[in-house]
Protein backbone atom coordinates (compact mmCIF):
# COMPACT_ATOMS: atom_id res chain seq x y z
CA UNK A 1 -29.40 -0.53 -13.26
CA UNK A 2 -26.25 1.17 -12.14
CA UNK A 3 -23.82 -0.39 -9.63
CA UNK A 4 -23.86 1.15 -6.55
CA UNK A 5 -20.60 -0.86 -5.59
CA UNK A 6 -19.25 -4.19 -6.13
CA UNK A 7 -18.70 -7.25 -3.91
CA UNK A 8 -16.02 -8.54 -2.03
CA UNK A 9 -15.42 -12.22 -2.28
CA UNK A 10 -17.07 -14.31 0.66
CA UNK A 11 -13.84 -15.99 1.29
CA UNK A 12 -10.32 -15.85 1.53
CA UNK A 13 -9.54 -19.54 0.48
CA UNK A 14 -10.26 -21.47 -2.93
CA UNK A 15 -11.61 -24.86 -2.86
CA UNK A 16 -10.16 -27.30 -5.37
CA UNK A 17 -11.54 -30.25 -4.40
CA UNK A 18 -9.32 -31.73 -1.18
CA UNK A 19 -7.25 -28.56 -1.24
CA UNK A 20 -7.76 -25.19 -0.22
CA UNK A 21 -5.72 -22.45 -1.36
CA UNK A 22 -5.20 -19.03 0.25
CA UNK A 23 -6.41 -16.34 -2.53
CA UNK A 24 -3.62 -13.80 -1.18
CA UNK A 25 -0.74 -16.27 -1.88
CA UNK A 26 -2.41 -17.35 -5.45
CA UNK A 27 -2.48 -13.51 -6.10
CA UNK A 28 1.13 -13.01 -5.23
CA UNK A 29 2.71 -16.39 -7.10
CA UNK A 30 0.58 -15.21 -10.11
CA UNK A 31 2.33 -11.76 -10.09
CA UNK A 32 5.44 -13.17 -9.43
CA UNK A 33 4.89 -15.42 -12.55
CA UNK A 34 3.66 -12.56 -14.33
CA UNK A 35 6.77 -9.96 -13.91
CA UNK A 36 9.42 -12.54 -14.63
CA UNK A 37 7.34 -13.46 -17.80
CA UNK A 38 7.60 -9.67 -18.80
CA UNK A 39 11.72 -9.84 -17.18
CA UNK A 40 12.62 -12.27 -19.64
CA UNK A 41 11.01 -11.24 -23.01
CA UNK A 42 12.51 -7.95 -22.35
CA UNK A 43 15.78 -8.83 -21.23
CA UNK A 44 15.50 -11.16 -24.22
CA UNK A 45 15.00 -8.48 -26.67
CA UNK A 46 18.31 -7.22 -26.00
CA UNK A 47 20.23 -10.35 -26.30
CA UNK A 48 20.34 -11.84 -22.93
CA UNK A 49 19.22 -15.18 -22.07
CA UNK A 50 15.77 -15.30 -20.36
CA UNK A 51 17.49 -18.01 -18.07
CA UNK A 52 19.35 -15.03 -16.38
CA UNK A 53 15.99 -13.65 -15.16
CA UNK A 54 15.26 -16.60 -13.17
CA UNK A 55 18.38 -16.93 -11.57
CA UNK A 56 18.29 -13.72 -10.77
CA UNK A 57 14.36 -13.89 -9.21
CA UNK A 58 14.79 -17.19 -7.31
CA UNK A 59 16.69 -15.48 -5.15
CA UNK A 60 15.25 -11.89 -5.07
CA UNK A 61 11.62 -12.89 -5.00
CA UNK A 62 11.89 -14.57 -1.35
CA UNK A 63 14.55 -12.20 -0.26
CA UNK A 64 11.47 -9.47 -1.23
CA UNK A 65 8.97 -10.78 0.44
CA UNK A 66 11.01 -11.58 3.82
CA UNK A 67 11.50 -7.95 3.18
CA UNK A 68 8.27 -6.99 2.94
CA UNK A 69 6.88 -8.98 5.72
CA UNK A 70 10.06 -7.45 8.09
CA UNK A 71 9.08 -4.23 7.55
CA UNK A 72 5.76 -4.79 8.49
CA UNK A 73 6.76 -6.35 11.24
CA UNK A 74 8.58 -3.52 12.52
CA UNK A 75 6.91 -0.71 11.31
CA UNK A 76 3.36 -2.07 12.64
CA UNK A 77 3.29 -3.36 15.95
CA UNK A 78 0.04 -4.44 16.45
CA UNK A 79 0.22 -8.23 16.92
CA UNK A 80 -1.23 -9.95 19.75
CA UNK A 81 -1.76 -13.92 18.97
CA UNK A 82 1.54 -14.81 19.90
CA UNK A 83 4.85 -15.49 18.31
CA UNK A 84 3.98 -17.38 15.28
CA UNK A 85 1.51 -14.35 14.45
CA UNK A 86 4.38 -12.42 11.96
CA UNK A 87 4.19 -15.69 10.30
CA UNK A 88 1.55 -15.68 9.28
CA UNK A 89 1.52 -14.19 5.68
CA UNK A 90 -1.45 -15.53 3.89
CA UNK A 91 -3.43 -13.42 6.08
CA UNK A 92 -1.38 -10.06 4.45
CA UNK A 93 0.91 -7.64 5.69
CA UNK A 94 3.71 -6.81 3.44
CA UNK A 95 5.10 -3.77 3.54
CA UNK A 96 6.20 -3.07 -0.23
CA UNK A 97 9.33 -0.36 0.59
CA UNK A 98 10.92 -3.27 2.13
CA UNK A 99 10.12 -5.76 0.21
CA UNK A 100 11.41 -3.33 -2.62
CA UNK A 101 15.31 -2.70 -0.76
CA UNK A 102 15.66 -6.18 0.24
CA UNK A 103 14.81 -7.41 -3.38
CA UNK A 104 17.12 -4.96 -5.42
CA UNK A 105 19.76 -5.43 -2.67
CA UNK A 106 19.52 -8.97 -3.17
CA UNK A 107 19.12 -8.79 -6.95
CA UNK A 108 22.35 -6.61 -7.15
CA UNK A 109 24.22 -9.23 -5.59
CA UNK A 110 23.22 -12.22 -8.41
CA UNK A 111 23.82 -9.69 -11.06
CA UNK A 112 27.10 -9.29 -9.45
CA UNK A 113 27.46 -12.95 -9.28
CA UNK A 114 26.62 -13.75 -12.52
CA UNK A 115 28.49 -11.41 -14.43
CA UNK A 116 25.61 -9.76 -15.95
CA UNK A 117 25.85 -5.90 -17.16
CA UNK A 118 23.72 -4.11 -14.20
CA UNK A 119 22.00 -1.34 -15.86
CA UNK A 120 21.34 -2.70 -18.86
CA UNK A 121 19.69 -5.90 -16.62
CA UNK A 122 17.68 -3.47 -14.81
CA UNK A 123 16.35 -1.59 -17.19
CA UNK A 124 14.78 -4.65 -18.70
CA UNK A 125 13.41 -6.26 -15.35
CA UNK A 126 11.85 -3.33 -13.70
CA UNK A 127 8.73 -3.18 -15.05
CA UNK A 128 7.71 -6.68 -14.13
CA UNK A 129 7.82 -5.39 -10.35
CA UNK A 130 5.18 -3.29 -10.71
CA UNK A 131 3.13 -5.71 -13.23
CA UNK A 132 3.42 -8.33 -10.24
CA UNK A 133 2.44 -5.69 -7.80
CA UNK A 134 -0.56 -4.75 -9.64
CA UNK A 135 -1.43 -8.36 -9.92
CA UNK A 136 -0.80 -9.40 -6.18
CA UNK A 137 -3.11 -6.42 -4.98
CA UNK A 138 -5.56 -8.91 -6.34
CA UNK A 139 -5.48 -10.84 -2.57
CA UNK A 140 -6.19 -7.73 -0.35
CA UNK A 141 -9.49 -7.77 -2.18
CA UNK A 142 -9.78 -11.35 -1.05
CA UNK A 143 -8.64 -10.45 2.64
CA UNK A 144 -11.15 -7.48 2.75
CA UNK A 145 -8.18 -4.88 3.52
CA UNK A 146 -6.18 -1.76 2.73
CA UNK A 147 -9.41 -0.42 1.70
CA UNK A 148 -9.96 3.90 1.89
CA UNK A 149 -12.81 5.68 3.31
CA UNK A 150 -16.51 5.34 3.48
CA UNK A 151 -17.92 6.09 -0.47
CA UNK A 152 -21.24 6.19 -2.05
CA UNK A 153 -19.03 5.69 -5.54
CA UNK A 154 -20.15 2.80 -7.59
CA UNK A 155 -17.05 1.80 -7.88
CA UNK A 156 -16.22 1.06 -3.63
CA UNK A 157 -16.19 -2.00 -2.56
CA UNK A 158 -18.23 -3.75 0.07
CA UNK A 159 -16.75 -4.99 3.02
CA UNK A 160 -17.72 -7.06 5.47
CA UNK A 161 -18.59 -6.30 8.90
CA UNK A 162 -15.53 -8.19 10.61
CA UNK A 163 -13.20 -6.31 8.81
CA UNK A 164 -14.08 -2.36 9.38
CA UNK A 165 -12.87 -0.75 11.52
CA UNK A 166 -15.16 -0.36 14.78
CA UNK A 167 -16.16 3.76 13.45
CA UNK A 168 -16.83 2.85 10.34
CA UNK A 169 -19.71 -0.18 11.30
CA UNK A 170 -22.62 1.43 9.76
CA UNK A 171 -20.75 1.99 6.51
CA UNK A 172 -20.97 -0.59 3.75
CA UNK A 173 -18.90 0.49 0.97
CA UNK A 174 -15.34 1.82 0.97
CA UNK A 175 -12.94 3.51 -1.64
CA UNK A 176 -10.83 -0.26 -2.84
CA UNK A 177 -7.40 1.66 -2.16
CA UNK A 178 -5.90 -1.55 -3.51
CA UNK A 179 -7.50 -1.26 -6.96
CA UNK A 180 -6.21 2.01 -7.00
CA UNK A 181 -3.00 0.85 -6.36
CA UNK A 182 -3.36 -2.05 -8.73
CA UNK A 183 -4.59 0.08 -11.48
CA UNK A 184 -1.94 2.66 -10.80
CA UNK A 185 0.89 0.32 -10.95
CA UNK A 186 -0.53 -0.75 -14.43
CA UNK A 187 0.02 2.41 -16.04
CA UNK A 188 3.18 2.83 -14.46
CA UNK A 189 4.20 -0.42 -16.72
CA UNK A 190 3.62 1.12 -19.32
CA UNK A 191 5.21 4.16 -18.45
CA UNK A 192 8.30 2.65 -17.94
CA UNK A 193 8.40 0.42 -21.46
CA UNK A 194 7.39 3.77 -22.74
CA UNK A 195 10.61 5.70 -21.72
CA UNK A 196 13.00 2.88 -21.59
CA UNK A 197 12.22 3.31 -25.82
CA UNK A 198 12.87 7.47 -25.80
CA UNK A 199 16.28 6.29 -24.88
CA UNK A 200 16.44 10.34 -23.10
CA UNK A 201 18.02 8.61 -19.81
CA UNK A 202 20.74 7.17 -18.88
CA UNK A 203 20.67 3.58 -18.97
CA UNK A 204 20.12 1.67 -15.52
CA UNK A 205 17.79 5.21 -14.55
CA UNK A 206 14.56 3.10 -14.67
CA UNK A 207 14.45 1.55 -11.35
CA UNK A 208 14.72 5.26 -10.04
CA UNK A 209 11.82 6.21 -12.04
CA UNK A 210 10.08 3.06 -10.59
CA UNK A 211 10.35 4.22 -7.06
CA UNK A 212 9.29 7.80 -7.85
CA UNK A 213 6.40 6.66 -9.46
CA UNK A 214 5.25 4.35 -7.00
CA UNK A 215 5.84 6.02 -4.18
CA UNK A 216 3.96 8.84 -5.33
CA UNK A 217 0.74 6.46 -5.67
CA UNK A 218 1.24 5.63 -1.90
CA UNK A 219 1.63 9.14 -0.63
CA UNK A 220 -1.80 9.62 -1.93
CA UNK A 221 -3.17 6.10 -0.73
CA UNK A 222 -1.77 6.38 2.34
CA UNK A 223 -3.79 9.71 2.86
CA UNK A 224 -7.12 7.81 1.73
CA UNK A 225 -6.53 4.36 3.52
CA UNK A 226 -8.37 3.71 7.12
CA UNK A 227 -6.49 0.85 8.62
CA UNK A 228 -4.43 1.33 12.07
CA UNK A 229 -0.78 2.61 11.03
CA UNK A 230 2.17 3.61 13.08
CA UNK A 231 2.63 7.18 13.02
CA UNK A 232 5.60 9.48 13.53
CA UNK A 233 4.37 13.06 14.47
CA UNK A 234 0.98 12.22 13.39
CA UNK A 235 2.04 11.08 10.09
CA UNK A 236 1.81 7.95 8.84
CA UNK A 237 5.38 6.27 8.80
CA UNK A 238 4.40 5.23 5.19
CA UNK A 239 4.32 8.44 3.92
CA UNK A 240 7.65 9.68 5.61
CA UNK A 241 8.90 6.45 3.79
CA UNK A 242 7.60 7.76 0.30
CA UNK A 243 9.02 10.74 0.69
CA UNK A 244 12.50 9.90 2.06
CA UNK A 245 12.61 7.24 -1.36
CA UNK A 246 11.12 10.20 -3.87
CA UNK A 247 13.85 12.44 -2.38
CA UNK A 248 16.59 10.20 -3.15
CA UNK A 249 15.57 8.43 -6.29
CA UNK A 250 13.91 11.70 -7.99
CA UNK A 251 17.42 13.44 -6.61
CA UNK A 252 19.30 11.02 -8.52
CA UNK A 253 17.59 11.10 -11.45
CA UNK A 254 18.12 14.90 -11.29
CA UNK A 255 22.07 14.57 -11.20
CA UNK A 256 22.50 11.67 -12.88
CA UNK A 257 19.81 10.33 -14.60
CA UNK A 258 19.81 12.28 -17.86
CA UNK A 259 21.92 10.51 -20.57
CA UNK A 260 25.39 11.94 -21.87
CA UNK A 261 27.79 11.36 -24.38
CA UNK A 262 29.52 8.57 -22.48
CA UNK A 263 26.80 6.38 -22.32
CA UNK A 264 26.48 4.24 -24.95
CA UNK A 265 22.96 3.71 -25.13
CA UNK A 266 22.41 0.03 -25.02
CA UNK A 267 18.54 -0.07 -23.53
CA UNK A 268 16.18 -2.32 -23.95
CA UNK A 269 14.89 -2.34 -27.76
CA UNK A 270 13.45 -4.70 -30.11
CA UNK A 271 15.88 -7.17 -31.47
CA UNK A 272 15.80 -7.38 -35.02
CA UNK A 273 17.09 -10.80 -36.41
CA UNK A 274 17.83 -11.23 -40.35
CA UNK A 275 16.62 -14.52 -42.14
CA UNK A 276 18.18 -15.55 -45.20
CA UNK A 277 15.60 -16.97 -47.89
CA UNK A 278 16.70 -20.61 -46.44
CA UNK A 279 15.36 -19.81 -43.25
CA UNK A 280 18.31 -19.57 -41.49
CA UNK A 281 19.23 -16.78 -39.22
């Protein structure tokens, strides 16, 4: 028999025993866990200590998703329970431009801190973000949201009645924008390993390619997804966002993203160690 779409799950908690644990938060400290994990075996390939990594992401991490949850805060206006309602993050709502300035901003400052060399730092941590992106999209599955359109693909997903929008009632399955997205920001993991090795830009570039990779993925989700958005001109303020950060980071890659003669090269590569027939390095 061929699937004619898949499930959602029937609830947004998981029961272990006496506890119950929100599925969106799981899916986000799991990513989180994730993209340091990948942080710190790169960053350790070129001779930095993984510790650096987590200094560096106990501090960026909540200073992302504080971020992320401001900027949907103030780019969606929509709440109505009362004050403690953009408090409420296991129920979703982060808005990942945000989450992505306040995280480098704050990142930039450790690296500052700590003395670390910032391009060479960056080049190794920036694909966890997406890997923990990808991996976090897992919740909005659990919270039935940021799905697309109405689909008779056997690959939509089936939402619940509570959560459609009020046009789309008689509609059962919907294009899983978020699997997209998830699926998306996979590849664009390996994308980045990918070019950090061609060593053909300068390095510190791949947090630029980062944004201009992700952001195009949202131009086109943002086109497919249904949910209520604030809109400037008639356009959703997510996709002016995508294209005011594909502008600048694609511009900068442009002018000064291709390596020269004055860079020395250092990326992120494997880090070959010698052992003597003793066993000792």
């Amino acid at each position: 028999m061929i699937l004619a779409s898949f499930p959602s799950p029937s609830s947004e908690a998981i029961e272990l025993g006496p506890l119950t644990l929100r599925a969106y938060g799981l899916a986000i400290a799991f990513g989180v866990l994730a993209g340091v994990w990948l942080a710190q075996k790169r960053w350790a390939a070129t001779g930095g200590d993984p510790d650096d990594v987590g200094k560096v992401a106990m501090w960026a991490v909540p200073a992302g998703l504080i971020g992320a949850r401001v900027y949907h805060v103030f780019t969606d206006w929509r709440f109505d329970e009362g004050f403690a309602e953009p408090f409420k993050i296991w129920e979703g709502g982060l808005g990942i431009p945000g989450g992505i300035a306040a995280g480098v901003l704050m990142a930039l400052v450790i690296i500052h801190r700590e003395g670390l060399d910032r391009r060479r730092f960056l080049d190794a941590v920036v694909p966890g973000v997406p890997l923990a992106q990808a991996i976090g999209r897992i919740g909005n599955w659990f919270n039935q949201e940021l799905f697309g359109g109405p689909t008779d693909l056997p690959w939509g997903v089936e939402i619940a009645p509570e959560h459609r929008p009020a046009e789309y009632l008689n509609s059962e399955a919907f294009h899983p924008t978020f699997l997209y997205e998830a699926l998306w920001n996979v590849g664009l993991v390996l994308l980045l390993i990918w070019i950090g090795t061609t060593k053909k830009l300068r390095t510190g570039s791949l947090l630029a390619v980062y944004i201009v990779g992700y952001l195009i993925a949202r131009l086109w989700l943002e086109t497919v997804r249904i949910d209520p958005a604030t809109e400037i001109g008639g356009v959703r303020i997510n996709i002016w966002m995508s294209l005011i950060g594909i502008t600048l980071a694609g511009g900068w890659l442009l002018l000064r993203g291709r390596r020269d003669s004055n860079d020395s090269g250092a990326g992120v590569e494997a880090v070959e160690v010698a052992v003597t027939d003793d066993g000792t390095p």
